[in-house]
N, C-alpha and C. Protein backbone atom coordinates (compact mmCIF):
# COMPACT_ATOMS: atom_id res chain seq x y z
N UNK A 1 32.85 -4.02 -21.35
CA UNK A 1 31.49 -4.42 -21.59
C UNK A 1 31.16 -5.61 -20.70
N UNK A 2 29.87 -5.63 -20.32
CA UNK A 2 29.35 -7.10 -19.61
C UNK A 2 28.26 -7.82 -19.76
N UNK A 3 29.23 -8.74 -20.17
CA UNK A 3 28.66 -10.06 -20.60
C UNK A 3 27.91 -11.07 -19.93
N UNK A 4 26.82 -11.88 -20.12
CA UNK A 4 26.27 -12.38 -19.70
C UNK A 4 26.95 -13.99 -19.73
N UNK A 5 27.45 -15.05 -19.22
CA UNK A 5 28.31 -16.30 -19.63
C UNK A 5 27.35 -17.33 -19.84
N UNK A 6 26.75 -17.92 -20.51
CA UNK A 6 25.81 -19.17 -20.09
C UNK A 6 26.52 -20.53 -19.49
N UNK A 7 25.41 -21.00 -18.55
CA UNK A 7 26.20 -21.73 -18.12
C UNK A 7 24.77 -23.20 -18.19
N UNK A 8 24.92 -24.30 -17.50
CA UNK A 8 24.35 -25.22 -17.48
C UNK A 8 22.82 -25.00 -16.74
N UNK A 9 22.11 -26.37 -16.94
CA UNK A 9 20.98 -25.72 -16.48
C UNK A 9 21.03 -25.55 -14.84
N UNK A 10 20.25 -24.71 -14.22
CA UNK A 10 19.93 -25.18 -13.06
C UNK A 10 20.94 -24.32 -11.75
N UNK A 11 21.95 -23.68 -13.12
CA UNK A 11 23.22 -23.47 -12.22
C UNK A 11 22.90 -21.29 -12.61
N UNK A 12 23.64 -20.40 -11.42
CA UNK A 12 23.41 -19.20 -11.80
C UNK A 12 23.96 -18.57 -12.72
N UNK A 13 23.76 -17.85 -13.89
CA UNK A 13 24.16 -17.31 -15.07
C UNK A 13 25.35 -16.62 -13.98
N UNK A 14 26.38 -16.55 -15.26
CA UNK A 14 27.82 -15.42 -14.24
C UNK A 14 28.52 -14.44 -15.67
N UNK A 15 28.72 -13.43 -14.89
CA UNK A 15 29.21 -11.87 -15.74
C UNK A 15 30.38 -12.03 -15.83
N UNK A 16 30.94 -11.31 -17.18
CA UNK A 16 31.95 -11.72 -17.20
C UNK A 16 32.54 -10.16 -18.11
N UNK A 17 33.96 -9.71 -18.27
CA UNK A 17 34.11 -8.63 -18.82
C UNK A 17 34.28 -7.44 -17.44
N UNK A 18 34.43 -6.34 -17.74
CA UNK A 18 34.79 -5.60 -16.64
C UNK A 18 33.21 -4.79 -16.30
N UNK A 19 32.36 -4.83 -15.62
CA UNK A 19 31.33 -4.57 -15.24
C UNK A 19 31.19 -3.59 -14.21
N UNK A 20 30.17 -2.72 -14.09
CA UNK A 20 30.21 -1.12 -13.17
C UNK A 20 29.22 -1.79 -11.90
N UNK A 21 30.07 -1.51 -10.82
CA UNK A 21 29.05 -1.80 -9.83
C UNK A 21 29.12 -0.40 -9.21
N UNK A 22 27.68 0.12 -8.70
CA UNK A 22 27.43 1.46 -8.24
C UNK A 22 28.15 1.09 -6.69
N UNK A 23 28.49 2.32 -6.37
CA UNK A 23 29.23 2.01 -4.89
C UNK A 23 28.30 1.55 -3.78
N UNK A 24 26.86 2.22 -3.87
CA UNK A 24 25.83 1.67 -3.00
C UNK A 24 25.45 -0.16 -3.15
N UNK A 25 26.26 -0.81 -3.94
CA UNK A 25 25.95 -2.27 -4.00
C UNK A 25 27.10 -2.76 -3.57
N UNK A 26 28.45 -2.42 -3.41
CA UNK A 26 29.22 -3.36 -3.46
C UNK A 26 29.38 -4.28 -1.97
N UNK A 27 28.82 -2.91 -0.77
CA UNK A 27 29.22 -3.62 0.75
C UNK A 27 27.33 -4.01 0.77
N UNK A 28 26.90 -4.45 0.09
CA UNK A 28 25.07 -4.87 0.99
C UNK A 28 25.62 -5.68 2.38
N UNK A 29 26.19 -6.80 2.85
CA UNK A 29 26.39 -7.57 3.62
C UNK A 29 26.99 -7.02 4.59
N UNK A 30 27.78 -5.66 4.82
CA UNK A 30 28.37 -5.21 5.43
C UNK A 30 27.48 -4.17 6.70
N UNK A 31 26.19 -3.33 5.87
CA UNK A 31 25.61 -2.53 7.15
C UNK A 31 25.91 -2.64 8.64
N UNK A 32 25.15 -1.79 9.29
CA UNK A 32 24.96 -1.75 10.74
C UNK A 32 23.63 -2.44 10.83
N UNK A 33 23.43 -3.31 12.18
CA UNK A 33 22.05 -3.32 11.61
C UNK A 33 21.08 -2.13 12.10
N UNK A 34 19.43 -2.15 11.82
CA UNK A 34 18.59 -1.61 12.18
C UNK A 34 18.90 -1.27 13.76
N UNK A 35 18.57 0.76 14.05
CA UNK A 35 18.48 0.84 15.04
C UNK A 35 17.83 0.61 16.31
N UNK A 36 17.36 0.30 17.39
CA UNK A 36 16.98 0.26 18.24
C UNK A 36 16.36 1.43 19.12
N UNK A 37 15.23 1.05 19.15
CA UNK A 37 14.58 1.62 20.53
C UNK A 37 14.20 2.81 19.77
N UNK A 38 14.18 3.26 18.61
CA UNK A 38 13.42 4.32 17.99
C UNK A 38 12.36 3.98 17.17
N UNK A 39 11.81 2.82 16.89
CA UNK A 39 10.69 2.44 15.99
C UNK A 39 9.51 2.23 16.82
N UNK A 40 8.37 2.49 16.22
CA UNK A 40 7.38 2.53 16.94
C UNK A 40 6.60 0.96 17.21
N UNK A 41 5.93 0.68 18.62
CA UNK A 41 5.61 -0.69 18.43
C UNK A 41 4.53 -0.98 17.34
N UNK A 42 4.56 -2.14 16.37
CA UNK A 42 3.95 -2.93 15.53
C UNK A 42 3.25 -3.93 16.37
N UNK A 43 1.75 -3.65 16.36
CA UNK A 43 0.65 -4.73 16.67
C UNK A 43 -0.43 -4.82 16.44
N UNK A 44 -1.40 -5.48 16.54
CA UNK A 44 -2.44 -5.84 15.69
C UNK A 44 -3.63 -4.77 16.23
N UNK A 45 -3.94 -4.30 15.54
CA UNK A 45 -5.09 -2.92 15.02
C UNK A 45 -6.25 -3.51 14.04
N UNK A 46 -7.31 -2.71 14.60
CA UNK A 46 -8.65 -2.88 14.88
C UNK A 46 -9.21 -2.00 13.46
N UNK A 47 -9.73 -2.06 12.85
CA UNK A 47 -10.44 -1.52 11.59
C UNK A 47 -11.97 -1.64 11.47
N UNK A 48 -11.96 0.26 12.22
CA UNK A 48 -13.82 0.31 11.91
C UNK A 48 -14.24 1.32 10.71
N UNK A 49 -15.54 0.58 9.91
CA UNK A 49 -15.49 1.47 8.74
C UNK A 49 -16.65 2.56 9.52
N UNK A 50 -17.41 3.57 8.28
CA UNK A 50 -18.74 3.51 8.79
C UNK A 50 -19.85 3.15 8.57
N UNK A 51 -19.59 1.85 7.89
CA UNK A 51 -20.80 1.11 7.29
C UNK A 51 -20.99 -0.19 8.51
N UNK A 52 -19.92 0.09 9.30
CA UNK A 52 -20.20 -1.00 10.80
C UNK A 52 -19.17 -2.16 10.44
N UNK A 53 -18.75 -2.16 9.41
CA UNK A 53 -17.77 -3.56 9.37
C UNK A 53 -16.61 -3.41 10.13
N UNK A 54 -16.25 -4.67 10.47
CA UNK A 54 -14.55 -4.02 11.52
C UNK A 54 -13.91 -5.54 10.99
N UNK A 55 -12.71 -5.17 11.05
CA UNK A 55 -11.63 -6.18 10.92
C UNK A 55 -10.34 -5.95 11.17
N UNK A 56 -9.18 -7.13 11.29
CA UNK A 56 -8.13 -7.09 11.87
C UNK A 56 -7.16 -6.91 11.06
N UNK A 57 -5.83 -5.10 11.61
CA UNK A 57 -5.18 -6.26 10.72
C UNK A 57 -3.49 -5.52 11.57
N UNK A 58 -2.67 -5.46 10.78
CA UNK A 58 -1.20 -4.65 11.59
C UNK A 58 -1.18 -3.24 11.37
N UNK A 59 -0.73 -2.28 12.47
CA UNK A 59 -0.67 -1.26 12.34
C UNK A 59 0.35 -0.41 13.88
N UNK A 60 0.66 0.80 13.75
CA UNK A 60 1.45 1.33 15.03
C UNK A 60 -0.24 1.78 15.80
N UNK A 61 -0.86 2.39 15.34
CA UNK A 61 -2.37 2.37 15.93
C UNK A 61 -3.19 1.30 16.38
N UNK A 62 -3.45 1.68 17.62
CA UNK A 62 -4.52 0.40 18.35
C UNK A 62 -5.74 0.19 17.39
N UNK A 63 -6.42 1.50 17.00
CA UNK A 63 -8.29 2.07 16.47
C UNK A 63 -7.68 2.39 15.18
N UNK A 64 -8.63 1.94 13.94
CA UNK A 64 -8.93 2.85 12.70
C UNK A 64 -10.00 3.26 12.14
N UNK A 65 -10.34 4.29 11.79
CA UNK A 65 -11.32 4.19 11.63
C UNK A 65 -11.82 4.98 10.54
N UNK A 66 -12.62 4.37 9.36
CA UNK A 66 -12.77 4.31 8.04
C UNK A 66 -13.85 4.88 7.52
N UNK A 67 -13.76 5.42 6.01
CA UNK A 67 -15.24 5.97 6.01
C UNK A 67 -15.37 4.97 4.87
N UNK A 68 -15.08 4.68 3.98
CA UNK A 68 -15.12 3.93 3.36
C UNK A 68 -14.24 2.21 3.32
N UNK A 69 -14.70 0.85 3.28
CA UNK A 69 -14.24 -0.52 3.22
C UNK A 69 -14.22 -1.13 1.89
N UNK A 70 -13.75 -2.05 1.86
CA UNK A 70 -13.80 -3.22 0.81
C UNK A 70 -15.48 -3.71 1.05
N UNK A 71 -16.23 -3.58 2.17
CA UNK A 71 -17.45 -4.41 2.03
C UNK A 71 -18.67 -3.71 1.65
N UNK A 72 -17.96 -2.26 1.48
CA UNK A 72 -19.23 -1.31 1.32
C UNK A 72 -18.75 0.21 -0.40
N UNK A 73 -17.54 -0.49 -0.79
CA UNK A 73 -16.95 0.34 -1.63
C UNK A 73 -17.77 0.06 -2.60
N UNK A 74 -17.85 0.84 -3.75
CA UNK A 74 -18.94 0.89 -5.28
C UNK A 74 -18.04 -0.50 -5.97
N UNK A 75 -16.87 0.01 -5.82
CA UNK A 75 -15.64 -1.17 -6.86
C UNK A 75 -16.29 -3.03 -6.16
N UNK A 76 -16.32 -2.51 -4.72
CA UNK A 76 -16.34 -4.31 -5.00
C UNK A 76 -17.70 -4.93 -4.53
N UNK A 77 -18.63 -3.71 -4.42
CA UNK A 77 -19.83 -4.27 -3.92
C UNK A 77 -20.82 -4.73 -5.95
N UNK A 78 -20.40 -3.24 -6.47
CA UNK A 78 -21.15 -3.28 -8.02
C UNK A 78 -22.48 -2.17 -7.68
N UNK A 79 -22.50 -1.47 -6.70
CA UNK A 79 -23.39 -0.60 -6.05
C UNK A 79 -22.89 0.41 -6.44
N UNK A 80 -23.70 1.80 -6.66
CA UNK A 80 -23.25 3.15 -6.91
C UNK A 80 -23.79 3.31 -5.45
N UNK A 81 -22.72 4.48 -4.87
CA UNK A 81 -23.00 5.43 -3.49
C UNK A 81 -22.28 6.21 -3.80
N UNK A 82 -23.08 7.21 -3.20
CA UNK A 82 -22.52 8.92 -3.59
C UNK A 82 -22.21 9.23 -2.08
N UNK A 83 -20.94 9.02 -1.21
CA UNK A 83 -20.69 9.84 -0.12
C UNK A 83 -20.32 11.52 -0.14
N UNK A 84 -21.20 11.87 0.90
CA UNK A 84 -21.81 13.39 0.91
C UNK A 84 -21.34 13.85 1.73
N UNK A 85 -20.39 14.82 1.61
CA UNK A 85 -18.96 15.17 1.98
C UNK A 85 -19.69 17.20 2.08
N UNK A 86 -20.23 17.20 3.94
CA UNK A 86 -20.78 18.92 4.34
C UNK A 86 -22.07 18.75 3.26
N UNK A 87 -22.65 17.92 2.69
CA UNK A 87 -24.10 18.20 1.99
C UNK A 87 -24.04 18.64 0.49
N UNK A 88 -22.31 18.69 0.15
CA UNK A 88 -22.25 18.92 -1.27
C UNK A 88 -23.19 18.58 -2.81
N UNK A 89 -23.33 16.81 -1.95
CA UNK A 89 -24.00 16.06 -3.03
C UNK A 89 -25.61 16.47 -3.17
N UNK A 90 -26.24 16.99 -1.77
CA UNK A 90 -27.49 17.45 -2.21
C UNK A 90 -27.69 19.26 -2.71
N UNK A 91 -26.55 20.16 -2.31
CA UNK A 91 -26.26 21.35 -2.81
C UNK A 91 -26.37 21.09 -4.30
N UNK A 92 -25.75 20.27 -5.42
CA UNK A 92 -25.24 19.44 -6.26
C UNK A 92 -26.80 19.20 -6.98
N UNK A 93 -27.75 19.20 -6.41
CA UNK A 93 -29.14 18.40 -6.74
C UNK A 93 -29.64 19.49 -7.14
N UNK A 94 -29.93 19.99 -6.05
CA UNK A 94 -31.02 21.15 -5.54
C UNK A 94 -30.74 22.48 -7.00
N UNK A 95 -28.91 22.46 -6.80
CA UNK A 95 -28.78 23.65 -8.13
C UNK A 95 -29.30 23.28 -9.35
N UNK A 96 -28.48 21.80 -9.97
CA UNK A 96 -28.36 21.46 -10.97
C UNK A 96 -29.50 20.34 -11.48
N UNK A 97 -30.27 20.38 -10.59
CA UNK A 97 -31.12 18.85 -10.95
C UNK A 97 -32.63 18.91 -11.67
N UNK A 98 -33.22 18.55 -12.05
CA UNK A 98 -34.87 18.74 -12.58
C UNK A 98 -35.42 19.67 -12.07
N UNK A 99 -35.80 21.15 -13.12
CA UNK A 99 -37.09 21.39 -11.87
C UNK A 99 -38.38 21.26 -11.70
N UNK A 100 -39.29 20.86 -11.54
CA UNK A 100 -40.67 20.67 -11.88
C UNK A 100 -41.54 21.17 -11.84
């Protein structure tokens, strides 16, 4: 069984008793490191929505480009928008909506 030991303040709690370490923990310090020359370059990428906002941020892509942002989303503006995805949303009207 394993036990937890208390110890003083300030200092790291230590196990005590015969305890299971999974084989994937025992070498962490030991790996190879990360390979080389197969990762793609990481640099700073460009973020366009289509509400016109752009901003910076990291990416393997130079261009992004967005249909929806943080400056134009329903969640953080408090705005309802219905994006109309082939004319669905007015198909959507026309069937189901008032007729007069």
């Amino acid at each position: 069984m394993c036990k937890r030991r208390t110890t003083q303040p300030g200092q790291r709690a230590r196990l005590t008793g015969a305890c299971y370490i999974p084989p994937w923990l025992t070498n962490l310090g030991n790996e190879a490191p990360v390979k080389t020359d197969i990762h793609p370059e990481y640099a700073t990428a460009t973020v366009i929505c289509a509400c016109g906002n752009t901003f910076q941020t990291r990416s393997t892509q130079a261009e992004i480009h967005t249909d929806i942002c943080s400056a134009c989303h329903p969640f953080f503006t408090g705005k309802q928008k219905l994006v109309d995805t082939a004319g669905r949303v007015e198909r959507f009207r026309q069937k189901y909506g008032k007729q007069a």
